[in-house]
Protein backbone atom coordinates (compact mmCIF):
# COMPACT_ATOMS: atom_id res chain seq x y z
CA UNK A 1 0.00 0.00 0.00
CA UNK A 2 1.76 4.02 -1.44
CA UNK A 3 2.40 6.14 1.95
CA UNK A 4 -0.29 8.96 1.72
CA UNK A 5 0.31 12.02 0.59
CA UNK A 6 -0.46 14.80 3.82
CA UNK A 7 0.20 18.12 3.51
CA UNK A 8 1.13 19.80 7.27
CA UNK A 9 -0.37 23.25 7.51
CA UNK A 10 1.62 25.93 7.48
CA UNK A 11 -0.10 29.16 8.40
CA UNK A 12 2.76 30.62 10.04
CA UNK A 13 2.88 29.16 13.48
CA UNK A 14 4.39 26.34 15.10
CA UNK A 15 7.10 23.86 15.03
CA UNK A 16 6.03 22.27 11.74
CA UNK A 17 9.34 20.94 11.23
CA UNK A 18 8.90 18.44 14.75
CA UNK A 19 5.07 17.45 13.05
CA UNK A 20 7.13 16.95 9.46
CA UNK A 21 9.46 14.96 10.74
CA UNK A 22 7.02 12.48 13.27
CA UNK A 23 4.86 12.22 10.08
CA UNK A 24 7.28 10.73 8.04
CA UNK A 25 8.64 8.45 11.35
CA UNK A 26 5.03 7.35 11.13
CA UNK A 27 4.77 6.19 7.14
CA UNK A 28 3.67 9.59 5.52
CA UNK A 29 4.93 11.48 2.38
CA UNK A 30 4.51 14.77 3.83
CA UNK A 31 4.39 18.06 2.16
CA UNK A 32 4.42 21.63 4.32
CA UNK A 33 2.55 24.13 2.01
CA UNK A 34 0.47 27.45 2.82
CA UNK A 35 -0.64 27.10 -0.45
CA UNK A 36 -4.39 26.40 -0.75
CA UNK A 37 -5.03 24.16 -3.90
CA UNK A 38 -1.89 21.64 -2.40
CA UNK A 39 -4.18 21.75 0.69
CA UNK A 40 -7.31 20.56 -1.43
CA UNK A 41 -5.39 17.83 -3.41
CA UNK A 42 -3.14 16.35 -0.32
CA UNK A 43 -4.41 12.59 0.51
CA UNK A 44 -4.83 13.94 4.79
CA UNK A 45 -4.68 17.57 5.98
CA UNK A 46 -2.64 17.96 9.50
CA UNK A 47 -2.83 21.13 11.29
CA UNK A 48 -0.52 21.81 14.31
CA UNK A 49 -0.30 24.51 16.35
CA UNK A 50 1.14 26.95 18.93
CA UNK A 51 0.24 30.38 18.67
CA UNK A 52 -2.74 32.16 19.75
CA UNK A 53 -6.30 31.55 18.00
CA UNK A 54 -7.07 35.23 17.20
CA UNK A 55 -3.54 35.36 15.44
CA UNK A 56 -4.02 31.70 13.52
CA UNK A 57 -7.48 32.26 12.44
CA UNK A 58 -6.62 36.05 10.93
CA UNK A 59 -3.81 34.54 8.68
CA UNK A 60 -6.32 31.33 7.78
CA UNK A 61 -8.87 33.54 6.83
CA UNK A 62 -6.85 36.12 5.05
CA UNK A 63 -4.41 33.32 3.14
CA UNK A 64 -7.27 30.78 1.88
CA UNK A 65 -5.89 28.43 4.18
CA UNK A 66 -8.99 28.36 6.04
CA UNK A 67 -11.74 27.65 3.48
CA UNK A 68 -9.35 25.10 1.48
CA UNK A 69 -9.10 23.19 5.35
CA UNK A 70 -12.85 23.63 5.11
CA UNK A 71 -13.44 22.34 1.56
CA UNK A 72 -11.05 19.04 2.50
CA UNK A 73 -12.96 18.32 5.53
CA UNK A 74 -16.03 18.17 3.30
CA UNK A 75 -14.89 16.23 0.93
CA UNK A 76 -13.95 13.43 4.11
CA UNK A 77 -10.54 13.92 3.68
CA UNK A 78 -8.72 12.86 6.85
CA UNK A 79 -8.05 15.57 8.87
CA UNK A 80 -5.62 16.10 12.42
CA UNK A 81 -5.77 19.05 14.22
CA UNK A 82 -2.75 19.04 16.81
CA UNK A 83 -3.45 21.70 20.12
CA UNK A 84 -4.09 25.24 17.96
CA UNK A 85 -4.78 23.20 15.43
CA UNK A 86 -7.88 21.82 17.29
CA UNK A 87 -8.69 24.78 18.65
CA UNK A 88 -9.39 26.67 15.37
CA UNK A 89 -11.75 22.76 14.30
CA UNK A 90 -14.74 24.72 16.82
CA UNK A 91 -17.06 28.11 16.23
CA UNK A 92 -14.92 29.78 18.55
CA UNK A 93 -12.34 30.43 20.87
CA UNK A 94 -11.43 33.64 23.75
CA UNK A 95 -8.08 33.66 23.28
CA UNK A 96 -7.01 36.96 21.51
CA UNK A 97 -3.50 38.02 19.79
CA UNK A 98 -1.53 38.55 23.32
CA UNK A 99 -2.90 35.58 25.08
CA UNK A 100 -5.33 37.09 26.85
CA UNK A 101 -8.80 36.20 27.04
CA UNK A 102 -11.58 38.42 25.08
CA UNK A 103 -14.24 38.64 23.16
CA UNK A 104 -15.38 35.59 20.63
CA UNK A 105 -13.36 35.25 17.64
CA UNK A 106 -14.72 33.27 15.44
CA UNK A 107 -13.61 29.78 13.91
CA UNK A 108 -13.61 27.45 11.01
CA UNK A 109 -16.56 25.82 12.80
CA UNK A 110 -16.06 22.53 11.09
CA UNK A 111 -17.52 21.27 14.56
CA UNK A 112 -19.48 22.85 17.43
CA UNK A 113 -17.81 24.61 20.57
CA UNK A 114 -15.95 26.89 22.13
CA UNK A 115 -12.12 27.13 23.38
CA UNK A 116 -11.72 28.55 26.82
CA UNK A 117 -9.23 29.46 29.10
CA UNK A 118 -8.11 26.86 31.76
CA UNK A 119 -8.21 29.43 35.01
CA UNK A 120 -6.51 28.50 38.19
CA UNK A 121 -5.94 30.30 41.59
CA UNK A 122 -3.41 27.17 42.40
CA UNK A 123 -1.90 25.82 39.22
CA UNK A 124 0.14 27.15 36.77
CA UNK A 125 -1.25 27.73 33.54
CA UNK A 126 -0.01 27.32 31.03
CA UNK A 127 -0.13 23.48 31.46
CA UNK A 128 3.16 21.82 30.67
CA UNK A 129 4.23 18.54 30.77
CA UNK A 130 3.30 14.73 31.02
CA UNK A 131 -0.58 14.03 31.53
CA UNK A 132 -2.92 11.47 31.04
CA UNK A 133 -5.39 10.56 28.62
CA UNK A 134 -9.15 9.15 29.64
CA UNK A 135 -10.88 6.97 26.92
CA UNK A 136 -14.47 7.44 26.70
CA UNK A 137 -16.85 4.50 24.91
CA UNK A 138 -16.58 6.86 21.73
CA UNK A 139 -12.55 6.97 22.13
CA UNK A 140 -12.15 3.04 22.51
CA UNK A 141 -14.02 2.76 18.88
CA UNK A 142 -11.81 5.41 17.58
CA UNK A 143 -8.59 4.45 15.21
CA UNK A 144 -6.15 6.76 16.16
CA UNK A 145 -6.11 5.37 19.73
CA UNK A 146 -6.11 1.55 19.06
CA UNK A 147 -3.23 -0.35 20.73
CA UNK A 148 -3.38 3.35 23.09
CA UNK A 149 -4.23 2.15 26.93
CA UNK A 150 -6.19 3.65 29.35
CA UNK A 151 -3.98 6.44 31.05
CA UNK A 152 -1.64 6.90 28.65
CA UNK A 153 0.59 9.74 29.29
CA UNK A 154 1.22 12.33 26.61
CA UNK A 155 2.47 15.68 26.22
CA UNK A 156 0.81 18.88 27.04
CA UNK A 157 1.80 22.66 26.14
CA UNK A 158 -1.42 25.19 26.32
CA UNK A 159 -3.48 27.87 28.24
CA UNK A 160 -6.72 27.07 26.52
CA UNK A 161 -8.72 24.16 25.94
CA UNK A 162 -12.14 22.78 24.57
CA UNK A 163 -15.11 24.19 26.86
CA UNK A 164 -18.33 21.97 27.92
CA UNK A 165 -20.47 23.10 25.32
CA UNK A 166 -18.03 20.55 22.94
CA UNK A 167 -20.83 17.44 21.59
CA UNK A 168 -19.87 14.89 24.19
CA UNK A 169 -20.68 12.28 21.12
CA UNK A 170 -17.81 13.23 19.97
CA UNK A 171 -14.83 13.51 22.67
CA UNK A 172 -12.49 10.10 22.23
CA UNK A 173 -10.66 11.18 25.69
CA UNK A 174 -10.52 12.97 28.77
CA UNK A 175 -7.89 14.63 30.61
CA UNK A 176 -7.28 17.47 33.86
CA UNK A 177 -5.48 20.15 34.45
CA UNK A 178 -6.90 23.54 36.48
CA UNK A 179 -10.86 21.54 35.29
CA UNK A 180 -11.53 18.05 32.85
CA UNK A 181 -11.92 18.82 29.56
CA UNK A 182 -11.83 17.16 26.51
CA UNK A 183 -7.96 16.56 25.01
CA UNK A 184 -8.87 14.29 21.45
CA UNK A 185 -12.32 14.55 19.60
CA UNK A 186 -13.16 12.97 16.72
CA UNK A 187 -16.06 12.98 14.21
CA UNK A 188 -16.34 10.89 10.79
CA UNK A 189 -12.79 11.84 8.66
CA UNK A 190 -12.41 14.53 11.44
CA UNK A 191 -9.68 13.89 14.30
CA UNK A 192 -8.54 16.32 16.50
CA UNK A 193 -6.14 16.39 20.00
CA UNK A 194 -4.97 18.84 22.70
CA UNK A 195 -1.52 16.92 22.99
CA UNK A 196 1.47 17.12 21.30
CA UNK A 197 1.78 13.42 19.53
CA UNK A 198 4.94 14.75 18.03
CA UNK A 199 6.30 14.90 21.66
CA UNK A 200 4.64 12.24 22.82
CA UNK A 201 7.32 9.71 22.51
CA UNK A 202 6.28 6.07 21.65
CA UNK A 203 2.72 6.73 22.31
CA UNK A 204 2.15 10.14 20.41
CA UNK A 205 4.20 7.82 17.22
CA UNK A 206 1.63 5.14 17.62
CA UNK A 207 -1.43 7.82 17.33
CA UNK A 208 0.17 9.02 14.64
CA UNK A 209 1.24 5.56 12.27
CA UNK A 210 -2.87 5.19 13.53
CA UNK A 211 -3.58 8.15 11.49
CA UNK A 212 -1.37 7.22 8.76
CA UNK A 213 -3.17 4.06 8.27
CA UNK A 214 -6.60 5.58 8.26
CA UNK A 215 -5.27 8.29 5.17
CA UNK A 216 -4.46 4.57 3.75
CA UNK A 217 -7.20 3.20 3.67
């Protein structure tokens, strides 16, 4: 069976060159383009992140990155959105150009939510570092996490994170930090995490080589 084709995202933000790399580690052909039509043609679309959603979604918008993610999605190409990358998946998200929270800027809204700020009097946000993830029923039927146990620990980096008004139908796992929200969703050709895979050691490789074989198949 060919390696698929993916193109990784680039809108400007981000280690791409970490995603790139983990991609092809995991069985891809991997393109990095910020050019739209590549974006329509590739065989999966992966979109990492670290920046700030206000920022991301100004330069998807403006570039044609945005609709030509939307337009792929459609057509049930499969899709990873890594962190930012999930964020910008929902209607919308607080987090403005500086980090700060604010008003509603809106999304691609290829699913429904919002992205909040994790808030804590106690812990240190952002969250950093090794957590856990929490398989729900939805999660243990999903691809990208088979061979994955229960509780497997993966890598974190983020102030903001998927609020309770996400579909519950269609959160694959759990995980805490400051409040539980929901790090991996996942929805038809549609998969999205809070977690860095591409720092997640031999369990963020296996999600990923996962992902590669659904773009196989």
């Amino acid at each position: 069976m060919a390696a698929p084709h993916m193109v990784v995202v680039d809108y400007h933000k981000g280690n791409l060159l970490s995603v790139e790399r983990s991609l092809v580690d995991a069985g891809a052909r991997v393109t990095v383009s910020d050019d739209p039509q590549t974006i329509r043609e590739a065989d999966a679309v992966v979109v990492p992140g670290v920046g700030a959603f206000e920022d991301a979604m100004t330069y998807l918008r403006e570039s044609g990155e945005g609709e030509a993610i939307c337009d792929a999605a459609a057509r049930e190409v499969p899709f990873l959105g890594i962190c930012l990358g999930l964020h910008v998946l929902f209607d919308r998200g607080a987090e403005r150009s500086d980090g700060t929270a604010g008003d509603w800027v809106g999304g691609l809204g290829i699913m429904p939510g919002s992205v909040t700020r994790l808030e804590s009097g106690r812990l240190k946000v952002p969250h950093v570092g090794w957590d856990q993830l929490h398989l729900t029923a939805h999660g243990r039927a999903c691809p990208l996490y088979e061979g994955v146990p229960e509780g497997a620990n993966v890598y974190f980096t983020h102030s903001y994170a998927l609020a309770d008004d996400v579909d519950a139908k269609v959160v694959t796992t759990h995980s805490h930090y400051t409040r539980t929200f929901a790090s991996g969703v996942w929805s038809n050709n549609v998969f999205g995490v809070q977690f860095h895979p591409e720092k997640s050691s031999a369990t963020g490789l296996a999600i990923l080589r996962n992902f590669v074989r659904v773009a196989s198949r």
